[in-house]
N, C-alpha and C. Protein backbone atom coordinates (compact mmCIF):
# COMPACT_ATOMS: atom_id res chain seq x y z
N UNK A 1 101.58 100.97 105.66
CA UNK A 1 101.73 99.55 105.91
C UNK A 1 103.16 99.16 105.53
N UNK A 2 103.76 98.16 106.17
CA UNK A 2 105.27 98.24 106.00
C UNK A 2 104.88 97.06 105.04
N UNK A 3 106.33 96.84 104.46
CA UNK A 3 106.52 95.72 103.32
C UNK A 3 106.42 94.28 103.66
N UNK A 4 107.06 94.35 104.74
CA UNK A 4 105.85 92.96 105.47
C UNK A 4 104.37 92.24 105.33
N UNK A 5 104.00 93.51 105.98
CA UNK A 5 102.97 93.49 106.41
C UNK A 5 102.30 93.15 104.88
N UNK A 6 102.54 94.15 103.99
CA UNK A 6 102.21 93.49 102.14
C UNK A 6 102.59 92.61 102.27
N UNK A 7 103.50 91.77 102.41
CA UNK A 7 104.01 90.81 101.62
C UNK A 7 102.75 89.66 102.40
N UNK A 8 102.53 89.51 103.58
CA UNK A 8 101.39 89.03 104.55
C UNK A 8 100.39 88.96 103.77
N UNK A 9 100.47 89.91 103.96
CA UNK A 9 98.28 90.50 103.49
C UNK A 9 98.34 89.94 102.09
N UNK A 10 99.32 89.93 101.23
CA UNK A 10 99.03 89.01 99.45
C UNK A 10 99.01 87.63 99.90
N UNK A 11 99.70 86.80 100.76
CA UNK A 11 100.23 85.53 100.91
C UNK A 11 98.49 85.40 101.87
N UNK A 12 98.20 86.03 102.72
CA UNK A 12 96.92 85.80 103.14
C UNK A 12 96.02 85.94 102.14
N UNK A 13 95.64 87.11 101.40
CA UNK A 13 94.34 87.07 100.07
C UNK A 13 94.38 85.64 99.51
N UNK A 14 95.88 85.55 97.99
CA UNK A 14 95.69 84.03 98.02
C UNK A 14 95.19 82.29 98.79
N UNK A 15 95.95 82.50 100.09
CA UNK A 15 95.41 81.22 100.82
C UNK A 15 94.11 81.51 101.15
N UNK A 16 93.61 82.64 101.70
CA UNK A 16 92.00 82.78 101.85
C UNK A 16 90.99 81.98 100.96
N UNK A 17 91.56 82.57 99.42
CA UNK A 17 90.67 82.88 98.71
C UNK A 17 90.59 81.18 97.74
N UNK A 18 91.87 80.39 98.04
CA UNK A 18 91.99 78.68 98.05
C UNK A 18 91.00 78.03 98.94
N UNK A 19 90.51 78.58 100.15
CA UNK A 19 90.06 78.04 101.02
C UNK A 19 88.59 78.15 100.78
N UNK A 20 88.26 79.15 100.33
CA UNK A 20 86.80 79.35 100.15
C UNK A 20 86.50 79.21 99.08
N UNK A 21 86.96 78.81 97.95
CA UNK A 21 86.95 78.07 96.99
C UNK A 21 87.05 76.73 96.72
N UNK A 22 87.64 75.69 97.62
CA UNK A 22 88.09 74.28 97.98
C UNK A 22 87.62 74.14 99.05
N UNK A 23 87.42 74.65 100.44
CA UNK A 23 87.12 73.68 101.73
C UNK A 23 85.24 74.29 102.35
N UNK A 24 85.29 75.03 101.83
CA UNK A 24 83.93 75.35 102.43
C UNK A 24 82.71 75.06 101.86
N UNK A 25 81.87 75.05 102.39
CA UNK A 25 80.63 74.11 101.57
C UNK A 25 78.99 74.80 102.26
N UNK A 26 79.05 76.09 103.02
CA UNK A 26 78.54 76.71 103.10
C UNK A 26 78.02 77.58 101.36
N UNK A 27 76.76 77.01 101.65
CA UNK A 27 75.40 77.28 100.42
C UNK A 27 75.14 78.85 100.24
N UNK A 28 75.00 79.67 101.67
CA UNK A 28 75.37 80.61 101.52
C UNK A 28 76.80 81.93 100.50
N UNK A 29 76.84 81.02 100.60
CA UNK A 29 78.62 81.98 100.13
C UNK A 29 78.30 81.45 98.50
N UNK A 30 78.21 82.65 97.78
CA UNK A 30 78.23 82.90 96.27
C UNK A 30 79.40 83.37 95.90
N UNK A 31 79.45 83.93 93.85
CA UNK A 31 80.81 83.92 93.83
C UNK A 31 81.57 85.08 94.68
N UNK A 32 82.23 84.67 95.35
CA UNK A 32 83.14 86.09 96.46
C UNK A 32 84.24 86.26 95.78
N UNK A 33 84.80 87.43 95.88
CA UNK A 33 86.39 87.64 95.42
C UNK A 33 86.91 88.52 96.27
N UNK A 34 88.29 88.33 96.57
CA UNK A 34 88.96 89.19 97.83
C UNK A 34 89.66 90.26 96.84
N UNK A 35 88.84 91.33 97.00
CA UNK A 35 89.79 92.55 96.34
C UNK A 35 90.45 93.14 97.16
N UNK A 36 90.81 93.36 98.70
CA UNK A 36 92.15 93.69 99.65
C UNK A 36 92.43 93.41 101.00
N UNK A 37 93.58 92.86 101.50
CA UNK A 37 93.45 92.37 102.96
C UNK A 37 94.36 93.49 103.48
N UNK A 38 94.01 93.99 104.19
CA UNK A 38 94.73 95.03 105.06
C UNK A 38 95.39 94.25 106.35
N UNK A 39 96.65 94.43 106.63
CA UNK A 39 97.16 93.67 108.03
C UNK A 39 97.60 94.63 108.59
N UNK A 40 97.24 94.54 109.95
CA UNK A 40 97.84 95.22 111.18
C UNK A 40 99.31 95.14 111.27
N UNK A 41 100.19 95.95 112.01
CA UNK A 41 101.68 96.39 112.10
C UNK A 41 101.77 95.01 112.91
N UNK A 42 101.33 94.39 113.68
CA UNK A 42 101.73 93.28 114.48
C UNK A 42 101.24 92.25 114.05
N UNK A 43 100.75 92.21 112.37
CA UNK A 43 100.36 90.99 112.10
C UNK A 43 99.29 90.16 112.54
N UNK A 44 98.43 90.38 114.08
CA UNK A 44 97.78 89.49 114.16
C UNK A 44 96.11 89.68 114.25
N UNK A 45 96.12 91.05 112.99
CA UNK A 45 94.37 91.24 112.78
C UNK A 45 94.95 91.14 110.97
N UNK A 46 93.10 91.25 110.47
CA UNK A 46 93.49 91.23 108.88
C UNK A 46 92.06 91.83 108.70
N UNK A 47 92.07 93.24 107.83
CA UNK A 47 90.53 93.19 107.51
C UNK A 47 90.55 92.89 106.02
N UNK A 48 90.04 92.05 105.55
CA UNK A 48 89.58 91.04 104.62
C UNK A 48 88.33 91.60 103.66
N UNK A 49 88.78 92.34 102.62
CA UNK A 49 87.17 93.08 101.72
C UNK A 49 87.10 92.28 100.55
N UNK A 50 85.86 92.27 100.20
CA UNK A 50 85.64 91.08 99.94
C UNK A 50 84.11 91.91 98.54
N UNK A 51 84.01 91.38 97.25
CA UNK A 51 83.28 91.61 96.32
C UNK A 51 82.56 90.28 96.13
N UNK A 52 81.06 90.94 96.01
CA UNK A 52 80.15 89.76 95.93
C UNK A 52 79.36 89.40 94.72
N UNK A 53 79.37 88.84 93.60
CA UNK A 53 78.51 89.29 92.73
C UNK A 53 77.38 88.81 93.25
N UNK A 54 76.03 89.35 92.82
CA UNK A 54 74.52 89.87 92.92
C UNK A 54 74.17 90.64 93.46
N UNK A 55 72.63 90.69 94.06
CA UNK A 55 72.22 91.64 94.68
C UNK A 55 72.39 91.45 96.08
N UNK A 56 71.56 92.65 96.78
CA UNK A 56 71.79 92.90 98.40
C UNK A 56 71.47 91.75 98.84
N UNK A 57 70.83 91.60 98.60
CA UNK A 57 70.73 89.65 99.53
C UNK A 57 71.73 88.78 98.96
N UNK A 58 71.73 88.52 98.33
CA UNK A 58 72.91 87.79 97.84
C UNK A 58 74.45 88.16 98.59
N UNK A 59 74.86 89.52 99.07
CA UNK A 59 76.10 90.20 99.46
C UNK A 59 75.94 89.58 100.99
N UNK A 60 74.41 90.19 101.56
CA UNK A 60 74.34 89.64 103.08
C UNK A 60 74.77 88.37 103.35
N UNK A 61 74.11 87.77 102.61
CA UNK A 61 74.02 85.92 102.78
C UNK A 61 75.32 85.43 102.96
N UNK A 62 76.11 85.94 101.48
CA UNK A 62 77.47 85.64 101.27
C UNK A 62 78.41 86.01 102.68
N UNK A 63 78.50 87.57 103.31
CA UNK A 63 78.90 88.08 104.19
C UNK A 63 78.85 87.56 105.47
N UNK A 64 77.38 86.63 105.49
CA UNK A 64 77.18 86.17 106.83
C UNK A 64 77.91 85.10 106.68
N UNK A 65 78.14 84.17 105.73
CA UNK A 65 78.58 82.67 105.38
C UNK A 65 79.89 82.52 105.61
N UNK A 66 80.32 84.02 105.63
CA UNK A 66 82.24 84.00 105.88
C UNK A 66 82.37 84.58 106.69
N UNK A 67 81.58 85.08 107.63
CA UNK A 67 81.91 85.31 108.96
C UNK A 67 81.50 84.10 109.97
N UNK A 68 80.69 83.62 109.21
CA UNK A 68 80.40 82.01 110.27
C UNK A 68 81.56 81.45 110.30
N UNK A 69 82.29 81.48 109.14
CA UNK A 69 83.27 80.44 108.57
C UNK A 69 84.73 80.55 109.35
N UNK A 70 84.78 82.04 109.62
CA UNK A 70 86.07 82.68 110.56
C UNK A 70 86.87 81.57 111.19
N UNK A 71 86.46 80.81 111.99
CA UNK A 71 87.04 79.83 113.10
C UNK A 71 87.74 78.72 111.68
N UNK A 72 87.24 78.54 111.11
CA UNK A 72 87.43 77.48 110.01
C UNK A 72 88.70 78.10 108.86
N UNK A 73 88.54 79.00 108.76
CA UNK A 73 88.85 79.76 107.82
C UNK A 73 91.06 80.09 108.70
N UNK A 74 90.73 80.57 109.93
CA UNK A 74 91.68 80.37 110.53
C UNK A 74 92.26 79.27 111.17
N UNK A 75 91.83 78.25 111.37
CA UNK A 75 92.35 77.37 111.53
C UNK A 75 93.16 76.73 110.75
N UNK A 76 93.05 76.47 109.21
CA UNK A 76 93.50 76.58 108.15
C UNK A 76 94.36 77.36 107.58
N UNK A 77 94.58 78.34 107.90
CA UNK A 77 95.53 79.22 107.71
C UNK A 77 96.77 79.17 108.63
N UNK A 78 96.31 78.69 109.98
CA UNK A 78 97.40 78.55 110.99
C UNK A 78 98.29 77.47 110.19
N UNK A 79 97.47 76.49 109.74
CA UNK A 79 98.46 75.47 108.82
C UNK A 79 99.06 75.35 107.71
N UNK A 80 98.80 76.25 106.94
CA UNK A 80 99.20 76.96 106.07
C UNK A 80 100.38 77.71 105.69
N UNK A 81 100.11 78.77 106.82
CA UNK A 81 101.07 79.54 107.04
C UNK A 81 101.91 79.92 107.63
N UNK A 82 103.34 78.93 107.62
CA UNK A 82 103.99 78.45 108.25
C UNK A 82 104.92 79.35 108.58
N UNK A 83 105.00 80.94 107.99
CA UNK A 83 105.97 81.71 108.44
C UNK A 83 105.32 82.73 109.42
N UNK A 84 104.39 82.22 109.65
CA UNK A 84 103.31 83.28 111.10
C UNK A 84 103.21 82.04 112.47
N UNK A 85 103.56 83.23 113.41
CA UNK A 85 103.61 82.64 115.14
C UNK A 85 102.32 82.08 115.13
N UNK A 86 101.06 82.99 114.47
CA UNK A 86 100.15 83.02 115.32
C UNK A 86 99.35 83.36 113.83
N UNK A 87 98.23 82.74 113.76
CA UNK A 87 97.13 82.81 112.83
C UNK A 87 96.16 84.67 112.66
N UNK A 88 96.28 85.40 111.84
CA UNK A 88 95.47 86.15 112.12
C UNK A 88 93.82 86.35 112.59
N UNK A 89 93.41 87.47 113.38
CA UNK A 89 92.11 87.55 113.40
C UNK A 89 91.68 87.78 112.15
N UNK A 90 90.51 87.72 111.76
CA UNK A 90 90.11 87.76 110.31
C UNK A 90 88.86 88.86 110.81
N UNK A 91 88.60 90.00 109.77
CA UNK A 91 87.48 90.26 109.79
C UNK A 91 86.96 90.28 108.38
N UNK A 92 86.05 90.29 107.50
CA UNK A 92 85.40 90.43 106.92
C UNK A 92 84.62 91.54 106.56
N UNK A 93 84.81 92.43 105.56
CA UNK A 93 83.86 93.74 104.96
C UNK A 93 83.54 93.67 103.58
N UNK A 94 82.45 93.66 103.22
CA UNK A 94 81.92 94.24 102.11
C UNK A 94 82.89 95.33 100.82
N UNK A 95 82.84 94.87 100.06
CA UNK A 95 83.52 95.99 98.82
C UNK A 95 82.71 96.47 97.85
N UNK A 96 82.40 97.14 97.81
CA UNK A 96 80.89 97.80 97.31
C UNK A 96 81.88 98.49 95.67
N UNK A 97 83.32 98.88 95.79
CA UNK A 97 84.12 99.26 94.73
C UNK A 97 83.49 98.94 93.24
N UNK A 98 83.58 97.50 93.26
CA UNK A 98 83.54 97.11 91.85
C UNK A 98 81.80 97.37 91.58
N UNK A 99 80.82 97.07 92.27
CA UNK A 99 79.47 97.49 92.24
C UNK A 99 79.77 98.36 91.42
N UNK A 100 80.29 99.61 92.59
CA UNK A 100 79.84 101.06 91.84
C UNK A 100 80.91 101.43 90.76
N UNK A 101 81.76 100.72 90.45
CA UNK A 101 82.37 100.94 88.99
C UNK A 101 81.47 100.36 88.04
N UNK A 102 80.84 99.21 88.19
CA UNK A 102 80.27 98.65 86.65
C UNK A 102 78.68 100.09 86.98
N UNK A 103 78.16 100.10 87.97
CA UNK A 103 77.18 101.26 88.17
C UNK A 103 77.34 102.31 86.79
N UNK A 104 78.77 102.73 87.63
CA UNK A 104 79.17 104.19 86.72
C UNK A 104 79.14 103.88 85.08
N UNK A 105 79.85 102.58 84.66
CA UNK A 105 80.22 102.30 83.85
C UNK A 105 78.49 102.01 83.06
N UNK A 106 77.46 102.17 83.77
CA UNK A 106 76.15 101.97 82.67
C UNK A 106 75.25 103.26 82.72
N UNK A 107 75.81 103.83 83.67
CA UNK A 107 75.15 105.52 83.58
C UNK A 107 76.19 105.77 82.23
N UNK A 108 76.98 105.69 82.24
CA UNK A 108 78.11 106.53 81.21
C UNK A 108 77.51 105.87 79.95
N UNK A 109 76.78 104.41 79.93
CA UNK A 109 76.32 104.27 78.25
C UNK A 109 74.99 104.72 78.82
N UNK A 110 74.10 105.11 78.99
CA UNK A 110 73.03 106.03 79.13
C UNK A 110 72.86 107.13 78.33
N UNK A 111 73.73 107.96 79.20
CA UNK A 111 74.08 109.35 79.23
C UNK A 111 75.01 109.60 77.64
N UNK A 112 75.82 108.75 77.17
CA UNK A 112 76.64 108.83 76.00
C UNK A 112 76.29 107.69 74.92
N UNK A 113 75.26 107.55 74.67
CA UNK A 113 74.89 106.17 73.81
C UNK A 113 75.92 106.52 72.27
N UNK A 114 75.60 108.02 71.84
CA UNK A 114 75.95 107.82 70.66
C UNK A 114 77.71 108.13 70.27
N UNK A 115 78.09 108.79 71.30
CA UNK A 115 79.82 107.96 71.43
C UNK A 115 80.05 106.64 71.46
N UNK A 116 79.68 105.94 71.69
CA UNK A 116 79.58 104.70 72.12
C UNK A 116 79.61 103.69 70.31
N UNK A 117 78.61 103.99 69.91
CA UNK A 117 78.73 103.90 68.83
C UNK A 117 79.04 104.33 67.46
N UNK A 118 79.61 105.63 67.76
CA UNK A 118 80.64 106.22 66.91
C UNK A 118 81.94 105.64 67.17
N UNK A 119 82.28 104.97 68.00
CA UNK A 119 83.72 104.66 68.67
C UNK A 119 83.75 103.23 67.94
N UNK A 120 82.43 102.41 67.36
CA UNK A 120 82.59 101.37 66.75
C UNK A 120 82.51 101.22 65.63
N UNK A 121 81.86 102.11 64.69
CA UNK A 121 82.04 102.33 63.65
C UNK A 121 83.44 102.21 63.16
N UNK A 122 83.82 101.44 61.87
CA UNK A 122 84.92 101.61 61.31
C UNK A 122 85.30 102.92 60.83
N UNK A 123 86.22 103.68 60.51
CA UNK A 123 86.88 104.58 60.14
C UNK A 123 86.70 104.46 58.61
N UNK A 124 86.28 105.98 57.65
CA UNK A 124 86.40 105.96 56.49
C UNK A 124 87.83 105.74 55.81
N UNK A 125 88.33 104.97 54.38
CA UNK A 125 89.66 104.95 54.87
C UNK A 125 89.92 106.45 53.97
N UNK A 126 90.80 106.62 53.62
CA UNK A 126 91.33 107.89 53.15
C UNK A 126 91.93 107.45 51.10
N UNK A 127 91.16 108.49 50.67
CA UNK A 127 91.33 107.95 49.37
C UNK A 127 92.70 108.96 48.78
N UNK A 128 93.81 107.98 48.67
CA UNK A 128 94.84 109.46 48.63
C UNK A 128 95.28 109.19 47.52
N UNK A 129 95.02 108.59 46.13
CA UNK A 129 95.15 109.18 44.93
C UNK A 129 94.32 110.54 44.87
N UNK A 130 93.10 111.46 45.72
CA UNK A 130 93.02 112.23 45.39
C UNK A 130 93.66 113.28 46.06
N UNK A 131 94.40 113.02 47.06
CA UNK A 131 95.71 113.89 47.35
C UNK A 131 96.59 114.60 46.26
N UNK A 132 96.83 115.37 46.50
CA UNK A 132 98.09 115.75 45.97
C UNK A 132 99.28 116.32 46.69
N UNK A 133 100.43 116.68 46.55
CA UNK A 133 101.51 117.27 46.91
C UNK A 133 101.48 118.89 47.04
């Protein structure tokens, strides 16, 4: 992806993620967070991934609520974003990433409970008058 095209795709995440936070009012859409917008070399697609907290219904619902929203969502952006000809297509995908990190992250206290709490235990301190030289 050229440096553009980054510099795009951050200036798009932010205004997105203003918009669906402030203008939309679709009941559907829970808390969402845009963890990466990928832009096309010509600027005028964006795929848009997107983290949902709850469960599978909760992800659908949310998913469907911002793909309804697309037309809205770009229109807003055309005004916005005043250094683009032309408003991107938007698509919308699922980020399943952070899911399966906190996932991993509760098999690992499972599987390791008592690291876990050896790691909190304070440290004995060290009695070094009985040191010597």
């Amino acid at each position: 992806m050229s440096h553009r095209a980054e510099q795009v795709g951050g200036q798009l995440q932010e205004e997105v993620m203003a918009i669906i936070r402030r203008d939309l009012k679709d009941p559907r859409i829970g808390f969402v967070s845009i963890t990466q917008v990928r832009m096309s070399a010509d600027l005028r697609s964006a795929r848009v991934r997107v983290s949902v907290l709850g469960d599978a219904e909760q992800q659908r619902s949310s998913l469907a609520g911002l793909r309804s929203a697309v037309g809205v969502i770009r229109h807003e952006l055309g005004r916005r974003l005043e250094n683009l000809k032309v408003a991107p297509e938007l698509r919308f995908e699922l980020d399943p990433s952070i899911e399966y990190s906190a996932h991993i992250a509760e098999r690992l206290r499972e599987i390791l409970p008592q690291t876990a709490a050896e790691s909190t235990e304070p440290a004995a301190p060290d009695d070094l008058s009985k040191r010597r030289p």
